[in-house]
C-alpha atoms as a PDB file:
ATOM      1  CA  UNK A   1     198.145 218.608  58.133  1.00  0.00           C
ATOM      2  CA  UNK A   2     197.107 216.239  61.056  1.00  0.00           C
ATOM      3  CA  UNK A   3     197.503 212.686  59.965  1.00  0.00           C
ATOM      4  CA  UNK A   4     195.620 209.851  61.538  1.00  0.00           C
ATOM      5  CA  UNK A   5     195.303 206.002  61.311  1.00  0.00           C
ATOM      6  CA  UNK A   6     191.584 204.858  61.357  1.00  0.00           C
ATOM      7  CA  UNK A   7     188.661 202.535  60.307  1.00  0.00           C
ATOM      8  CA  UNK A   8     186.688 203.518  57.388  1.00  0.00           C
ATOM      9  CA  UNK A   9     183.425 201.497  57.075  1.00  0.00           C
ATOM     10  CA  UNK A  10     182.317 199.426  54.445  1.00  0.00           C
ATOM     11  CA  UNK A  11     180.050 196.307  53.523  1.00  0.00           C
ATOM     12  CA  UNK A  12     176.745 196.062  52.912  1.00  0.00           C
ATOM     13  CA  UNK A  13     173.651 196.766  56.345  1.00  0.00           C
ATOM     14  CA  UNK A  14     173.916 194.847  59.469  1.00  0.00           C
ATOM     15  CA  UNK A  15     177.723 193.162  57.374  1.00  0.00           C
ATOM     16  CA  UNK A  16     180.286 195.978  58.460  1.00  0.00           C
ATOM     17  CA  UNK A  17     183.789 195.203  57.163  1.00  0.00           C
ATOM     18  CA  UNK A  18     186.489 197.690  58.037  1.00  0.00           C
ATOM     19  CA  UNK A  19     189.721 198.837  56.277  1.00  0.00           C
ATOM     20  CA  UNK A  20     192.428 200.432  58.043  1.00  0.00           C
ATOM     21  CA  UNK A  21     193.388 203.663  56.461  1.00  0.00           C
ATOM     22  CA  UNK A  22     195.650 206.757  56.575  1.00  0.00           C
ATOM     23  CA  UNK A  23     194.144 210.172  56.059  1.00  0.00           C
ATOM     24  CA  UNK A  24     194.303 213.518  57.068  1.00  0.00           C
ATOM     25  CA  UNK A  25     192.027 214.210  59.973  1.00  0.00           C
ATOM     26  CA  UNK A  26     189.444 216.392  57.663  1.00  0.00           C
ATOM     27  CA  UNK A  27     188.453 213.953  55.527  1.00  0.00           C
ATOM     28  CA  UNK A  28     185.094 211.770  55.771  1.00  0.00           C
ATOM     29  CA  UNK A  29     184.958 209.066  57.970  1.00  0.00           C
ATOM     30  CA  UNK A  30     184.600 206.942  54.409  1.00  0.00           C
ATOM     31  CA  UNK A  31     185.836 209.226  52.230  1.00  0.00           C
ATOM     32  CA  UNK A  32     189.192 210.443  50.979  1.00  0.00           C
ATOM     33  CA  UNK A  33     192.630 208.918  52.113  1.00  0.00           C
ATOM     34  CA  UNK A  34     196.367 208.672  51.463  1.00  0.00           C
ATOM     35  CA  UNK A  35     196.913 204.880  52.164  1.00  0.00           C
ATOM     36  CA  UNK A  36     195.325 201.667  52.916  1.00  0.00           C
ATOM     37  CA  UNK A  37     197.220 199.718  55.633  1.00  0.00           C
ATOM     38  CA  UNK A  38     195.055 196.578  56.282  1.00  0.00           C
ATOM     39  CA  UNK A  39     191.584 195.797  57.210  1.00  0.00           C
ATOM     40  CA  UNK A  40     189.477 194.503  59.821  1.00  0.00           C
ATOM     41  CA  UNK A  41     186.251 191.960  59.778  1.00  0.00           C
ATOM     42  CA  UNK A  42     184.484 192.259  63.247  1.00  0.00           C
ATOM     43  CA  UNK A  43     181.938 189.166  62.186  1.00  0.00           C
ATOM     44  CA  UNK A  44     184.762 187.038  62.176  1.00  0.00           C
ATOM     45  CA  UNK A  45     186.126 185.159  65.225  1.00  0.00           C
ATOM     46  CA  UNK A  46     188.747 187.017  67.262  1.00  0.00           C
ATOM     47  CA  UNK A  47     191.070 184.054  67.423  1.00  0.00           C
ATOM     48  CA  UNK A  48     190.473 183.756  63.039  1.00  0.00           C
ATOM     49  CA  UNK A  49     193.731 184.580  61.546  1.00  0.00           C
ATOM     50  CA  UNK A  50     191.779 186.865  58.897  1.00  0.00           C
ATOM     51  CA  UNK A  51     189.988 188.966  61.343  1.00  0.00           C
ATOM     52  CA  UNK A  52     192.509 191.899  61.342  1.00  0.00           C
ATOM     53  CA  UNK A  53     194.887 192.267  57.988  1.00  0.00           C
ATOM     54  CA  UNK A  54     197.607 194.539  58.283  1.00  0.00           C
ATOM     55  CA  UNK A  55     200.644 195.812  56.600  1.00  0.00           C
ATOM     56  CA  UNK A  56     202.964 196.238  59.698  1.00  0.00           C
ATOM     57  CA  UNK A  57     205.752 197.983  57.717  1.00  0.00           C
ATOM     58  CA  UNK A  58     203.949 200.259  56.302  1.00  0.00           C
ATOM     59  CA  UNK A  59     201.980 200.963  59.685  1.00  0.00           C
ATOM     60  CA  UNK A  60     205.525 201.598  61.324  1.00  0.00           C
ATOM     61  CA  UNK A  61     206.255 204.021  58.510  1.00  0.00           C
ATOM     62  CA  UNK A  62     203.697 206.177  59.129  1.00  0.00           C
ATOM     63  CA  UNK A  63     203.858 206.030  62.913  1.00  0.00           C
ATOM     64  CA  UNK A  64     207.351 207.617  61.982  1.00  0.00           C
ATOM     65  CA  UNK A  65     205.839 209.820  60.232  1.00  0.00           C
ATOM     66  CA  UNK A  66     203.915 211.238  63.120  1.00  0.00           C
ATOM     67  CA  UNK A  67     200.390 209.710  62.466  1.00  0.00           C
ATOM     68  CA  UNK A  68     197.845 209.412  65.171  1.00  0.00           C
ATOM     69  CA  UNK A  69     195.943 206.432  65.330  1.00  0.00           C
ATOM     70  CA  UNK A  70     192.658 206.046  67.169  1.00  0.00           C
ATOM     71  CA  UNK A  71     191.881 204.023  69.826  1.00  0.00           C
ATOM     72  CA  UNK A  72     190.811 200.704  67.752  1.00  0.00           C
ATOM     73  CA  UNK A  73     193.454 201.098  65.329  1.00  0.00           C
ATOM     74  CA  UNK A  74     196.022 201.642  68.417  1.00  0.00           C
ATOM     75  CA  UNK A  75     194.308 197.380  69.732  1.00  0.00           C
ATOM     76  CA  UNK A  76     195.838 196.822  66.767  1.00  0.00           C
ATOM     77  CA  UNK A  77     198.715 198.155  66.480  1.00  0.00           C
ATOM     78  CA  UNK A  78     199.572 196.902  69.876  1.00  0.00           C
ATOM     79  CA  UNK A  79     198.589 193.488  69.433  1.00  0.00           C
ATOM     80  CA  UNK A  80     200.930 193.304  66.374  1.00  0.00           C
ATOM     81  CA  UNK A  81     203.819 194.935  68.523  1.00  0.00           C
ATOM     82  CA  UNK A  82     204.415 198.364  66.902  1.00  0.00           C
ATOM     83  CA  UNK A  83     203.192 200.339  70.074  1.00  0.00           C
ATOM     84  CA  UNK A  84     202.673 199.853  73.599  1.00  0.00           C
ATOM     85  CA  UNK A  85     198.884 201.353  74.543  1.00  0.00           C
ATOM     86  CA  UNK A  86     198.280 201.668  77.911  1.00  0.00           C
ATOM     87  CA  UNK A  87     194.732 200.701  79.042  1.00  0.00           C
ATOM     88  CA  UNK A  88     192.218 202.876  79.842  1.00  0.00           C
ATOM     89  CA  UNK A  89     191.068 202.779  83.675  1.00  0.00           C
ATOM     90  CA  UNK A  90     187.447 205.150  84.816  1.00  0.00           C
ATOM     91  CA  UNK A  91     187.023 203.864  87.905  1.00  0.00           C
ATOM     92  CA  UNK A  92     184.055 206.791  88.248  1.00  0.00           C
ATOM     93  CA  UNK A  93     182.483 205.239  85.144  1.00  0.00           C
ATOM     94  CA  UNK A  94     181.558 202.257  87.492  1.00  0.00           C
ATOM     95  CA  UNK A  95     179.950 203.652  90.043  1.00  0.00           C
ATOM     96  CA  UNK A  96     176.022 204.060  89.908  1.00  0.00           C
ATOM     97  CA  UNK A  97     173.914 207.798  89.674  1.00  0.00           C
ATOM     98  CA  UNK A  98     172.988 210.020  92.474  1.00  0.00           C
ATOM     99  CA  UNK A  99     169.769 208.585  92.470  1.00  0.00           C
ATOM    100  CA  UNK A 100     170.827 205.076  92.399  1.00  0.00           C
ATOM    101  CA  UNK A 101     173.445 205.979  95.639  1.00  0.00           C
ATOM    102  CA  UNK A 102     170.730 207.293  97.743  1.00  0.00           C
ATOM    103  CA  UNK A 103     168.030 204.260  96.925  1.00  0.00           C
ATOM    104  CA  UNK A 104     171.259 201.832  98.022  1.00  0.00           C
ATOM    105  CA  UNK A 105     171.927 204.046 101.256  1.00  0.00           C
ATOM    106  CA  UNK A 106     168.219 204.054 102.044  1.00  0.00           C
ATOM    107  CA  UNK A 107     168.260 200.026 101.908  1.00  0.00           C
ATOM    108  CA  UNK A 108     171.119 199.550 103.691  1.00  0.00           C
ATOM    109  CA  UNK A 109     169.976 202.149 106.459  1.00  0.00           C
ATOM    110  CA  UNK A 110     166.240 199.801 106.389  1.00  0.00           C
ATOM    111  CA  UNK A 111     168.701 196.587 107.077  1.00  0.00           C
ATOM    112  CA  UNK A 112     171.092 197.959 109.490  1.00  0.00           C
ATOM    113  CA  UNK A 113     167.345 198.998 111.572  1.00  0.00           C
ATOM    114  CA  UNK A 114     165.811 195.691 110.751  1.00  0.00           C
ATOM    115  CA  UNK A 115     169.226 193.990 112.365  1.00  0.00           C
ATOM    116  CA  UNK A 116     169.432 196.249 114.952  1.00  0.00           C
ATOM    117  CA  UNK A 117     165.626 195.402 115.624  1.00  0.00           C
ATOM    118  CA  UNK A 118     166.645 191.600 115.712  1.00  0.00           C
ATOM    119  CA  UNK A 119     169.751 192.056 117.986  1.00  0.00           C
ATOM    120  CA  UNK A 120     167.466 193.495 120.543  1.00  0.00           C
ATOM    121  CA  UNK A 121     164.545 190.951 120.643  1.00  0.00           C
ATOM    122  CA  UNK A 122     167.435 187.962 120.169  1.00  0.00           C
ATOM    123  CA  UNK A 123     169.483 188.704 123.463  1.00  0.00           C
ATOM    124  CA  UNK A 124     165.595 188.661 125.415  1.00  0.00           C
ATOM    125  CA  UNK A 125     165.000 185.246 124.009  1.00  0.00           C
ATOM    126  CA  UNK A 126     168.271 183.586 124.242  1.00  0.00           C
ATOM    127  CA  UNK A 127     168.380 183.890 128.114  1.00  0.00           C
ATOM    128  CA  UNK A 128     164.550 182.323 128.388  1.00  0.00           C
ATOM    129  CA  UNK A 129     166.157 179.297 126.300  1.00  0.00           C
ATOM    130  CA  UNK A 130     168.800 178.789 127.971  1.00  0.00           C
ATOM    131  CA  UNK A 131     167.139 178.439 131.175  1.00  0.00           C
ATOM    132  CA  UNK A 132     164.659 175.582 130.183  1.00  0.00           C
ATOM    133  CA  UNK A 133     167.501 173.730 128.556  1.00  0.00           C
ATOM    134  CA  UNK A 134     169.280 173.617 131.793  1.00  0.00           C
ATOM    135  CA  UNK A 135     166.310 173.295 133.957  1.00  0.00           C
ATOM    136  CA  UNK A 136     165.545 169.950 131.752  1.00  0.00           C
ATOM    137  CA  UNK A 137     169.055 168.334 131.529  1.00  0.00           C
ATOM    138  CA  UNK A 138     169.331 169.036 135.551  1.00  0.00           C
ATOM    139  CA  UNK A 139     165.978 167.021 135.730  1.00  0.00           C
ATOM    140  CA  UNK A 140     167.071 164.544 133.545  1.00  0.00           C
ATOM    141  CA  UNK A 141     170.424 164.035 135.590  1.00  0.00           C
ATOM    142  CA  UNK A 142     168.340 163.821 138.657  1.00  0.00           C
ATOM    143  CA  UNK A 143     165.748 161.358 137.378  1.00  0.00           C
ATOM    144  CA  UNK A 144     168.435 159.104 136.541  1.00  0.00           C
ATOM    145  CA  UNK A 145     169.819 158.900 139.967  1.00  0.00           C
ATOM    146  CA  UNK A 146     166.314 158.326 141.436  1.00  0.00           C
ATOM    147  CA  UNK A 147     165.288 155.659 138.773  1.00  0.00           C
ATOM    148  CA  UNK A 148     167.432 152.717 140.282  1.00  0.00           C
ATOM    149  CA  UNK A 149     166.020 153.477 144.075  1.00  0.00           C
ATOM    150  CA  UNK A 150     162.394 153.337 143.314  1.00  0.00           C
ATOM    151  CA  UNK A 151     160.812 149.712 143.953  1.00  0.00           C
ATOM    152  CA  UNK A 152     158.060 148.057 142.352  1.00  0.00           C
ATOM    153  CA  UNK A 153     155.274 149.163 144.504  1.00  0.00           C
ATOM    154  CA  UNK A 154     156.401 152.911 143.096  1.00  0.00           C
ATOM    155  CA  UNK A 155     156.141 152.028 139.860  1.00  0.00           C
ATOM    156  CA  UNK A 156     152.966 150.669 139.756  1.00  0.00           C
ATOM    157  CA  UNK A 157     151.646 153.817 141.498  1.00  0.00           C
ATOM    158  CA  UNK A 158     153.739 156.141 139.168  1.00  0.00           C
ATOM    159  CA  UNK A 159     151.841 154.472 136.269  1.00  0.00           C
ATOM    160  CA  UNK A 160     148.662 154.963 137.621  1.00  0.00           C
ATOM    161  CA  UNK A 161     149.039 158.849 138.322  1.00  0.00           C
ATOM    162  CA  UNK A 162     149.357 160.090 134.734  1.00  0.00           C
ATOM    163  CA  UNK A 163     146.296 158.370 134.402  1.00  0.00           C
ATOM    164  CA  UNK A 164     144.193 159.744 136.862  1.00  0.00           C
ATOM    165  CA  UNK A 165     145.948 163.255 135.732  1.00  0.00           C
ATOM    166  CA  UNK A 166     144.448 162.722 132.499  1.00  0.00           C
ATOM    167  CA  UNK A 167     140.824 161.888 134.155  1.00  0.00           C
ATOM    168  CA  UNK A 168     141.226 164.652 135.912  1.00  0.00           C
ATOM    169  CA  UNK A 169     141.569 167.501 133.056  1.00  0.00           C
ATOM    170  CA  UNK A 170     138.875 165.793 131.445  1.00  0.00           C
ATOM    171  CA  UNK A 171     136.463 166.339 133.812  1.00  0.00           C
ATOM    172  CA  UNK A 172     138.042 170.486 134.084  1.00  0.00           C
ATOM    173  CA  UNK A 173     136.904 170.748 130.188  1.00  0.00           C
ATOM    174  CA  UNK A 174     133.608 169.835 130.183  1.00  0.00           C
END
């Protein structure tokens, strides 16, 4: 005769209330058993002191006695110290379908192209900047030292030639 610990339902729809029994493994869920060792109230809160009722010595008696208790019954028993349960670990259970895998391999493969695609046009580019930049800060450094030799006279005819630039592209639009 296989004995086991378990929950056997109660309470009203939608208001479970559980009581922690002992009963031989061919009995109904809610049916016949040889002892009831506590109970357990998942609508309460899990720090509430009344959420899980059990009789511990009575719980270590039958665990001598060679009674199996199921895998909520075994939280409890290891929360109250009479067992050690070691956790359960599926790392497989994780990972997405087949179907899933290949949608994710299909957008990464659409990235890496789309970077790849970028890498390519991005090195053409850069070089073109690059030059300008320089071209305009060597200007810049050689306008400065011409500024302070320039006299008046230069000025006044620097002013003047933007001007007659601009009077000039007029006249190429129309």
């Amino acid at each position: 005769m296989a004995i086991t610990m378990r929950l056997a339902r109660g309470g009203a729809k939608k208001r479970p209330i559980y009581r922690i029994v002992v009963a031989d493994s061919r009995f109904k869920r809610d049916g016949r058993f040889i002892e009831r060792i506590g109970q357990y109230n998942p609508l309460l809160p899990k720090d509430h002191e009344n959420r899980v009722i059990l009789d511990t010595e009575r719980a270590a008696h039958w665990l001598g006695q060679g009674a199996q208790p199921s895998d909520r019954v075994a939280r409890f028993l290891d929360a109250a110290g009479l067992m050690k349960r070691t956790p359960k670990n599926n790392p497989q259970k994780a990972k997405p379908g087949k179907k899933a895998q290949e949608r994710l391999d299909a957008l990464r493969e659409k990235e890496e192209e789309a970077a790849a695609a970028e890498a390519e046009v991005a090195p053409e580019e850069a070089p073109a900047e690059d030059a300008p930049a320089e071209e305009a800060s060597a200007d810049a450094a050689a306008a400065e030292d011409a500024a302070p030799e320039e006299t008046p006279e230069e000025k006044d005819s620097a002013e003047e030639a933007p001007a007659e630039e601009a009077a000039a592209e007029e006249e190429k639009a129309e």
